[in-house]
PDB file of N, CA and C in Angstrom:
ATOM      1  N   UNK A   1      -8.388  38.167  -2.789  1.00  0.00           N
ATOM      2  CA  UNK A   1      -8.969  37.360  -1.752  1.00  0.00           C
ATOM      3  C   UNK A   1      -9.139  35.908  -2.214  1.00  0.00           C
ATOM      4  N   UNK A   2      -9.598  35.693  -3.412  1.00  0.00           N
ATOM      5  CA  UNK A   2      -9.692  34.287  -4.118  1.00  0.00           C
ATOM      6  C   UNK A   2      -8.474  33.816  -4.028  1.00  0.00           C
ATOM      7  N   UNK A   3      -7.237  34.393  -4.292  1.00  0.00           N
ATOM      8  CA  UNK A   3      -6.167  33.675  -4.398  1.00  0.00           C
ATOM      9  C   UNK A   3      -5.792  32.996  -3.202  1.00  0.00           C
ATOM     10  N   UNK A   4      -5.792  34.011  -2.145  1.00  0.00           N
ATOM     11  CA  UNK A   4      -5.494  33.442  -0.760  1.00  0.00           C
ATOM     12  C   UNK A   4      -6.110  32.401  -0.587  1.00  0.00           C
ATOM     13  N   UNK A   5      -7.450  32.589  -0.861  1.00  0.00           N
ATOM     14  CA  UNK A   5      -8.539  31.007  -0.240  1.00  0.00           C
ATOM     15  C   UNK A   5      -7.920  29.762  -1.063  1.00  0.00           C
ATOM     16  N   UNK A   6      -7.645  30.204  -2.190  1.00  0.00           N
ATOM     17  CA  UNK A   6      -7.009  29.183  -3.152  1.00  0.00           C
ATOM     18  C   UNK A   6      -5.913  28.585  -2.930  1.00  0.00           C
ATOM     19  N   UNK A   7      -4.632  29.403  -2.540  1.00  0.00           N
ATOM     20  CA  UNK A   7      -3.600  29.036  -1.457  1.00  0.00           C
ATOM     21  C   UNK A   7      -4.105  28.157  -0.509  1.00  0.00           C
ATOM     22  N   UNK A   8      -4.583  28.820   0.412  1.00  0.00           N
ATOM     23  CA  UNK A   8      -4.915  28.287   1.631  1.00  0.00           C
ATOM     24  C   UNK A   8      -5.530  26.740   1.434  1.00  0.00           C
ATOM     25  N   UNK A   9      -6.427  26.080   0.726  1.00  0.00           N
ATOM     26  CA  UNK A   9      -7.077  25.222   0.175  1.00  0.00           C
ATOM     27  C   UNK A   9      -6.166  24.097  -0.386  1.00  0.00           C
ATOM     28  N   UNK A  10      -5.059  24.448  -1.120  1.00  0.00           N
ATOM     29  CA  UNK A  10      -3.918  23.935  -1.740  1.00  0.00           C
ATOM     30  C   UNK A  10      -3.201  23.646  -0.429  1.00  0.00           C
ATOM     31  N   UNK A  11      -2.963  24.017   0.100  1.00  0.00           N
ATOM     32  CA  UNK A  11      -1.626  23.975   1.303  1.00  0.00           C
ATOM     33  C   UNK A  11      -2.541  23.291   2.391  1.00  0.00           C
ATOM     34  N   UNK A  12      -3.738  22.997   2.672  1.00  0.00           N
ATOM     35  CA  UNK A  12      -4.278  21.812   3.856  1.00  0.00           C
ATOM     36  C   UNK A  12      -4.388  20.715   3.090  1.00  0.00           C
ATOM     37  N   UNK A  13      -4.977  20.733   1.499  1.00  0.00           N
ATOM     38  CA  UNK A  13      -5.035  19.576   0.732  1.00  0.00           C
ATOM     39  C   UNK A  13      -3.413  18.967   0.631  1.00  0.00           C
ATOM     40  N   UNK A  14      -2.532  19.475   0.549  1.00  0.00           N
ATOM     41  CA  UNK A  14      -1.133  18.819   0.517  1.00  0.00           C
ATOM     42  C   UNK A  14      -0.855  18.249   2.100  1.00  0.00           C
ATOM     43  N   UNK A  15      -1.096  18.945   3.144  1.00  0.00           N
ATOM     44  CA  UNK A  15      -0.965  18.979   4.126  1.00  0.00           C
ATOM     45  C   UNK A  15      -1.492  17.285   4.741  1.00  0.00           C
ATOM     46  N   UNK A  16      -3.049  17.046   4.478  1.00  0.00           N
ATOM     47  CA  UNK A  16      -3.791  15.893   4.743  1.00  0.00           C
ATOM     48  C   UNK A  16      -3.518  14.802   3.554  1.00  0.00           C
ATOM     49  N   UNK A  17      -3.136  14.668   2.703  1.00  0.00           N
ATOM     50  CA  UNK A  17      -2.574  14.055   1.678  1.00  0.00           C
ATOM     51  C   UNK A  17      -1.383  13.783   2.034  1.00  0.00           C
ATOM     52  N   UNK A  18      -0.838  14.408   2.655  1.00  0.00           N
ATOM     53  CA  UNK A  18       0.866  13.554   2.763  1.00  0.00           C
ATOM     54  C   UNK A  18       0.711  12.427   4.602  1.00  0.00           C
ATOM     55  N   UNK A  19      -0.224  12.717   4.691  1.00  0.00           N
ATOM     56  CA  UNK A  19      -0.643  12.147   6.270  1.00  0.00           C
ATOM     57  C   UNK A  19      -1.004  10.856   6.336  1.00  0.00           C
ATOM     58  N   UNK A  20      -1.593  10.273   5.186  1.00  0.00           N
ATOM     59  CA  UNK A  20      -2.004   8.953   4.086  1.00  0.00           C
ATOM     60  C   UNK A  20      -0.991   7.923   4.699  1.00  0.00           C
ATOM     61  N   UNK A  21      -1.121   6.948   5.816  1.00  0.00           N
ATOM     62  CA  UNK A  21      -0.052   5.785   5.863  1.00  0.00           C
ATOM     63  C   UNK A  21      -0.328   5.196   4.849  1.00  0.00           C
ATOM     64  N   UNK A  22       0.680   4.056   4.784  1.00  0.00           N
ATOM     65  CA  UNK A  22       0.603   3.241   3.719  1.00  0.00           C
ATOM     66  C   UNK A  22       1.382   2.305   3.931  1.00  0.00           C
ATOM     67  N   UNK A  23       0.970   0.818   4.112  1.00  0.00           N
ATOM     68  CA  UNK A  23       1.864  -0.577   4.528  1.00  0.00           C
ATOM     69  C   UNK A  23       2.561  -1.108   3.273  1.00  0.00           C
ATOM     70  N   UNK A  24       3.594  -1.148   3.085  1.00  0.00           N
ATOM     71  CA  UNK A  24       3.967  -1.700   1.722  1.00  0.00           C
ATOM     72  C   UNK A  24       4.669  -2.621   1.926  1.00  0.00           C
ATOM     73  N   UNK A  25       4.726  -4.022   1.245  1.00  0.00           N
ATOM     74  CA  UNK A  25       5.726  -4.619   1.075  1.00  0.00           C
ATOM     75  C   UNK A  25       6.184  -5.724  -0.066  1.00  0.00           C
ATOM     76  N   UNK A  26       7.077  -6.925  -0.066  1.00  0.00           N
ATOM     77  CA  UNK A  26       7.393  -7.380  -1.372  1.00  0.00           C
ATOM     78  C   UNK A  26       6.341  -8.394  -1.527  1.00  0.00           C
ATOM     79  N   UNK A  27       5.503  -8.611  -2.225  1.00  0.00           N
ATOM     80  CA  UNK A  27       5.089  -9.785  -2.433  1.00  0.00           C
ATOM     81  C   UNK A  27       5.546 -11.080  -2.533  1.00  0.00           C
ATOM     82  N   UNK A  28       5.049 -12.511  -1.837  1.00  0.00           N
ATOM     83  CA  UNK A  28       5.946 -12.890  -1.530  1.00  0.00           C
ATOM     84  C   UNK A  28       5.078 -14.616  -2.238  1.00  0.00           C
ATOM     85  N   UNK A  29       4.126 -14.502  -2.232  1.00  0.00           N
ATOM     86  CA  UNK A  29       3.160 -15.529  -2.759  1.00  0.00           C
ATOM     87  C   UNK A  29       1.960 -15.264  -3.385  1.00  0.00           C
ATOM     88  N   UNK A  30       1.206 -15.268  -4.182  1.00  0.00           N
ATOM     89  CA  UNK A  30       0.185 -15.144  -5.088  1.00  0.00           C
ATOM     90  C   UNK A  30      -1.219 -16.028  -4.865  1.00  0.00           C
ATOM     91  N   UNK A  31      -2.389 -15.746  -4.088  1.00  0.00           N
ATOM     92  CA  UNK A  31      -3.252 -17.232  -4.195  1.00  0.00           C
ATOM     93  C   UNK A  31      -4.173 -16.486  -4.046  1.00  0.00           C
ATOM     94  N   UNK A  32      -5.299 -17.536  -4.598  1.00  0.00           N
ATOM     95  CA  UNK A  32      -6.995 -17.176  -4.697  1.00  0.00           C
ATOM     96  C   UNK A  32      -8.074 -18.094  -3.849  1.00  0.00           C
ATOM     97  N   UNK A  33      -8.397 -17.845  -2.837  1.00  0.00           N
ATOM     98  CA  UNK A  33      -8.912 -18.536  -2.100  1.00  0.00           C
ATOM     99  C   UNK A  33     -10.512 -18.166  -2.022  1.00  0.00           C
ATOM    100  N   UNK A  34     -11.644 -19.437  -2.206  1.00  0.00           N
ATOM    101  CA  UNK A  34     -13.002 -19.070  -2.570  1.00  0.00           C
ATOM    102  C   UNK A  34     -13.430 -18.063  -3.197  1.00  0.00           C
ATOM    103  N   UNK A  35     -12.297 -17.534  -4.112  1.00  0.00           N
ATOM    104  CA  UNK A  35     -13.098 -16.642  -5.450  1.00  0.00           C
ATOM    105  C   UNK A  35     -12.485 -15.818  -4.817  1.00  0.00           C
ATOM    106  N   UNK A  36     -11.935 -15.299  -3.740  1.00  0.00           N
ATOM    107  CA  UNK A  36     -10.909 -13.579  -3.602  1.00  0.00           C
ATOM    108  C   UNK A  36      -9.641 -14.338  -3.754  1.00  0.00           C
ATOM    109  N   UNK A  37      -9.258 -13.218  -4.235  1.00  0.00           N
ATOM    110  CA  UNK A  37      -7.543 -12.625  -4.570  1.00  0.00           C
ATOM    111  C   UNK A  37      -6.402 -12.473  -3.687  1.00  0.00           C
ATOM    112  N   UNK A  38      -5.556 -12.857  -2.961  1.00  0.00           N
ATOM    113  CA  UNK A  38      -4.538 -11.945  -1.943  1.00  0.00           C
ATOM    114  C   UNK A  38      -3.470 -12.204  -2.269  1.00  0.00           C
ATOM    115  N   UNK A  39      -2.749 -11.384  -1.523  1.00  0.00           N
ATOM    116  CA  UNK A  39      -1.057 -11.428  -2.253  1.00  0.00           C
ATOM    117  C   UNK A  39      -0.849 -11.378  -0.532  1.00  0.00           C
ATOM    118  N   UNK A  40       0.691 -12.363  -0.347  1.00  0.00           N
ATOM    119  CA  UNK A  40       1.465 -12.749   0.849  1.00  0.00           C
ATOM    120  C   UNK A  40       2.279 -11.903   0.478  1.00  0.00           C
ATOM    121  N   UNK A  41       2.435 -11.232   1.897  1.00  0.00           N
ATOM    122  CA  UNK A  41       3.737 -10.031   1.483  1.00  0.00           C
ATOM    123  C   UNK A  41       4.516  -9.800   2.787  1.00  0.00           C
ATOM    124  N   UNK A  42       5.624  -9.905   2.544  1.00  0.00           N
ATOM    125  CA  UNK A  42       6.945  -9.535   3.187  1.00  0.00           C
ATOM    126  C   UNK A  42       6.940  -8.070   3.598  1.00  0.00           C
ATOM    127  N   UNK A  43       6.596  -7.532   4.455  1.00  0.00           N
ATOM    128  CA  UNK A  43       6.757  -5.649   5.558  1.00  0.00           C
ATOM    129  C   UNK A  43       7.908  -5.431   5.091  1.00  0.00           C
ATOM    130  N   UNK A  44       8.167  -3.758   4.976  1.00  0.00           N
ATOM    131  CA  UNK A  44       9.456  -3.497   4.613  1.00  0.00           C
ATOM    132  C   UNK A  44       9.341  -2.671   5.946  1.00  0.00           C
ATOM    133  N   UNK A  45      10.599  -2.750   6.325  1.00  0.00           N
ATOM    134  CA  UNK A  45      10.873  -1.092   7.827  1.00  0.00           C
ATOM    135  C   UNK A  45      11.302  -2.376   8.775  1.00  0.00           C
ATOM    136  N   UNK A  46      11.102  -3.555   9.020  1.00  0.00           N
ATOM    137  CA  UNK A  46      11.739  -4.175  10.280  1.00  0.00           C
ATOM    138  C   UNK A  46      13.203  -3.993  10.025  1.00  0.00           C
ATOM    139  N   UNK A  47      13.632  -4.361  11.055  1.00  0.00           N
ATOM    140  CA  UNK A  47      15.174  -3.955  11.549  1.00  0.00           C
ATOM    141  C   UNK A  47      16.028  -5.872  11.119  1.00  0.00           C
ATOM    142  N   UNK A  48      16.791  -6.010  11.275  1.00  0.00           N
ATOM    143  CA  UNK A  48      17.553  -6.699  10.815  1.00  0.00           C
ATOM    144  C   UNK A  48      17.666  -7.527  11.509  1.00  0.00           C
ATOM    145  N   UNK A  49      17.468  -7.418  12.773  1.00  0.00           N
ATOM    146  CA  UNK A  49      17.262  -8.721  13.846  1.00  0.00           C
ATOM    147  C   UNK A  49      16.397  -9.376  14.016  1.00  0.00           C
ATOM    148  N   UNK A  50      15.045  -8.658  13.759  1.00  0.00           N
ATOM    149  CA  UNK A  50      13.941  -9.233  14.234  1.00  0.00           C
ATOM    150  C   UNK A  50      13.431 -10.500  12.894  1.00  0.00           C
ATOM    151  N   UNK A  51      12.323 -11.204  13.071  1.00  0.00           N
ATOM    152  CA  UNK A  51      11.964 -12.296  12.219  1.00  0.00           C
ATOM    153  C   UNK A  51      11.315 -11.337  10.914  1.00  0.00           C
ATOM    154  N   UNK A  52      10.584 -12.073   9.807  1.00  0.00           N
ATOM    155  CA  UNK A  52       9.679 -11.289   8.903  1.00  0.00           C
ATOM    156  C   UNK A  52       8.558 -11.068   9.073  1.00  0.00           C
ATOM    157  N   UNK A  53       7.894 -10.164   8.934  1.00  0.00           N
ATOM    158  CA  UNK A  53       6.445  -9.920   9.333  1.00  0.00           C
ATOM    159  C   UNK A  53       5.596 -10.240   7.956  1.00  0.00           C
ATOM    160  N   UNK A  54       5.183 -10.939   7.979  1.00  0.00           N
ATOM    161  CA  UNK A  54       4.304 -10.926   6.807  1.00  0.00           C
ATOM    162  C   UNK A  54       2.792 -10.766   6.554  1.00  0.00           C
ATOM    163  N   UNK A  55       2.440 -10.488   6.272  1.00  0.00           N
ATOM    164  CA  UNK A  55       0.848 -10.685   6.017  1.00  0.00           C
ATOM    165  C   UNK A  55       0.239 -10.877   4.491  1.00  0.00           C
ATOM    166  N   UNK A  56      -1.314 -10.879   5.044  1.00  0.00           N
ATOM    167  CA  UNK A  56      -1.636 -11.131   3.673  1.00  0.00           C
ATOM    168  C   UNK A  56      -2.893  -9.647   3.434  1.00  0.00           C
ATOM    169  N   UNK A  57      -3.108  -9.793   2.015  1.00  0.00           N
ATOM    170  CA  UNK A  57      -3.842  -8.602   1.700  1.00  0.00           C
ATOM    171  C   UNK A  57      -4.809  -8.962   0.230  1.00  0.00           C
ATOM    172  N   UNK A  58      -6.313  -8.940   0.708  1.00  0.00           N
ATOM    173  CA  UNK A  58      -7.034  -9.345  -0.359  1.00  0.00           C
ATOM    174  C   UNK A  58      -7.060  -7.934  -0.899  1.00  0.00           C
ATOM    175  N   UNK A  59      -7.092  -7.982  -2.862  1.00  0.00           N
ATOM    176  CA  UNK A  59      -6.939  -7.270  -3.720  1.00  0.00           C
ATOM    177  C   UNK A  59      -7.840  -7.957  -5.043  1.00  0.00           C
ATOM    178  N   UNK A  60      -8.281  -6.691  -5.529  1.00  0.00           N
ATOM    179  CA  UNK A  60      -9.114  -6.981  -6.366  1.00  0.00           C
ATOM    180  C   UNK A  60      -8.379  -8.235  -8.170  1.00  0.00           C
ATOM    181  N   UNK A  61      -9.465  -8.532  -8.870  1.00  0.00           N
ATOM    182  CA  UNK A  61      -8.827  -9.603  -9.710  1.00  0.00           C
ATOM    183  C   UNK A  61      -7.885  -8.685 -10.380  1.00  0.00           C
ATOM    184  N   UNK A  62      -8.011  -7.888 -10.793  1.00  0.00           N
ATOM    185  CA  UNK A  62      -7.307  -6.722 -12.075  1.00  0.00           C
ATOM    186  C   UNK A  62      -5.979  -6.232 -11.172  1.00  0.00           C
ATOM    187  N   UNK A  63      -6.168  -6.441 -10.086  1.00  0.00           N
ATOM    188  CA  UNK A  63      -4.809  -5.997  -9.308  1.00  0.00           C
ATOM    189  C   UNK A  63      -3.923  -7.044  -9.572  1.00  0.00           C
ATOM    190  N   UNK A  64      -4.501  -8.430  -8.814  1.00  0.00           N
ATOM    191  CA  UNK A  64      -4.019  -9.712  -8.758  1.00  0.00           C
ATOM    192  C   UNK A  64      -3.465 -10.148 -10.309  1.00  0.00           C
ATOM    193  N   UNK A  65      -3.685  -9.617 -11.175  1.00  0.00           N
ATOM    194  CA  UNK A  65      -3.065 -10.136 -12.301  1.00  0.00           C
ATOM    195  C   UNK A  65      -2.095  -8.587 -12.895  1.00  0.00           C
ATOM    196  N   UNK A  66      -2.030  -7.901 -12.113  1.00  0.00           N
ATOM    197  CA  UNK A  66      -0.662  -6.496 -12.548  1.00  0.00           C
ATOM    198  C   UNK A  66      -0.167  -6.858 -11.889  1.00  0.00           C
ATOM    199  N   UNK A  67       0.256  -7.449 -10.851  1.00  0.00           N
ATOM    200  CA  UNK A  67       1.593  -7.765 -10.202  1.00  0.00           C
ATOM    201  C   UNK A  67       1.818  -9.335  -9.979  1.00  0.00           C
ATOM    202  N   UNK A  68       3.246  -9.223  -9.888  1.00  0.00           N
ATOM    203  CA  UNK A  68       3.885 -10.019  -9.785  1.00  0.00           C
ATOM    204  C   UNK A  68       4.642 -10.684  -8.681  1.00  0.00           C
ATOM    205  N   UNK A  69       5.478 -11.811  -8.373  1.00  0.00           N
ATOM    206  CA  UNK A  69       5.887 -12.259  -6.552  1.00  0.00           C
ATOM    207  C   UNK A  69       7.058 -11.420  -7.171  1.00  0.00           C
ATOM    208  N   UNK A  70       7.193 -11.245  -6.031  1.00  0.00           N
ATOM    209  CA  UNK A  70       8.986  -9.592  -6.071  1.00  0.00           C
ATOM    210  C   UNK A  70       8.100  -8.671  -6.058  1.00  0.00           C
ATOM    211  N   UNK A  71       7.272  -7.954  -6.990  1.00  0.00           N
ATOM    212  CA  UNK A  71       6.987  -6.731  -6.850  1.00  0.00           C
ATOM    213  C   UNK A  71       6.515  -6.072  -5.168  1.00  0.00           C
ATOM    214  N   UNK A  72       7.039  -4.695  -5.199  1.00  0.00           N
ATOM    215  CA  UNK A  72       6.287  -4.137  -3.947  1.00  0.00           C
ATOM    216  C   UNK A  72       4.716  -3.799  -4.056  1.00  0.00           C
ATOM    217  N   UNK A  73       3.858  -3.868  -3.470  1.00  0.00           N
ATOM    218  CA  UNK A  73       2.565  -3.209  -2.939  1.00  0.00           C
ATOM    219  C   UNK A  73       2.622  -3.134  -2.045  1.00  0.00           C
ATOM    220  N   UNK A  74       1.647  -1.693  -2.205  1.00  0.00           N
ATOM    221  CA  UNK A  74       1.207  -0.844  -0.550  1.00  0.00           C
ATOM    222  C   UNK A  74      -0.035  -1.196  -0.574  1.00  0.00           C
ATOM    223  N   UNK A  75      -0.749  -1.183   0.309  1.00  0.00           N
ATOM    224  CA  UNK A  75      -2.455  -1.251   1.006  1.00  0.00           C
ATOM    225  C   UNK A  75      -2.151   0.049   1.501  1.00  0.00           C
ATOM    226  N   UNK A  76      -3.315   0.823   1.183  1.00  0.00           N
ATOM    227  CA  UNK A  76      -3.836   1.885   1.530  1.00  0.00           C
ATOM    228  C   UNK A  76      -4.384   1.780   3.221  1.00  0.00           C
TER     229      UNK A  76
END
């Protein structure tokens, strides 16, 4: 009976875990504005016609100094 519940427990936790969006894209500029952090980033998934979507995304200091402009990040 434990095993099953244990199964069962495993297989909704994978289930709601893969459900997790996640915006990712290339970083595209680096700046610190009044003491926060954000990285300008280039969307990945537009189609080839349309313009770039970009946005920006404040991230903590220890983030802001592991990456680099090119690298990808996702926002949770």
């Amino acid at each position: 009976m434990k095993a099953n519940s244990l199964l069962l427990s495993l297989i909704l936790l994978f289930i709601f875990s893969c459900g997790q969006d996640k915006s990712c894209g290339k970083i595209v500029r680096k700046y610190i504005s009044n003491g926060e952090y954000f990285f300008a980033m280039k969307a990945f998934g537009g189609d080839s016609e349309s313009d770039d979507i970009l946005g920006d995304a404040e991230v903590s200091k220890e983030t802001y100094d592991a990456f680099d402009i090119g690298d990808e990040y996702c926002v949770d």
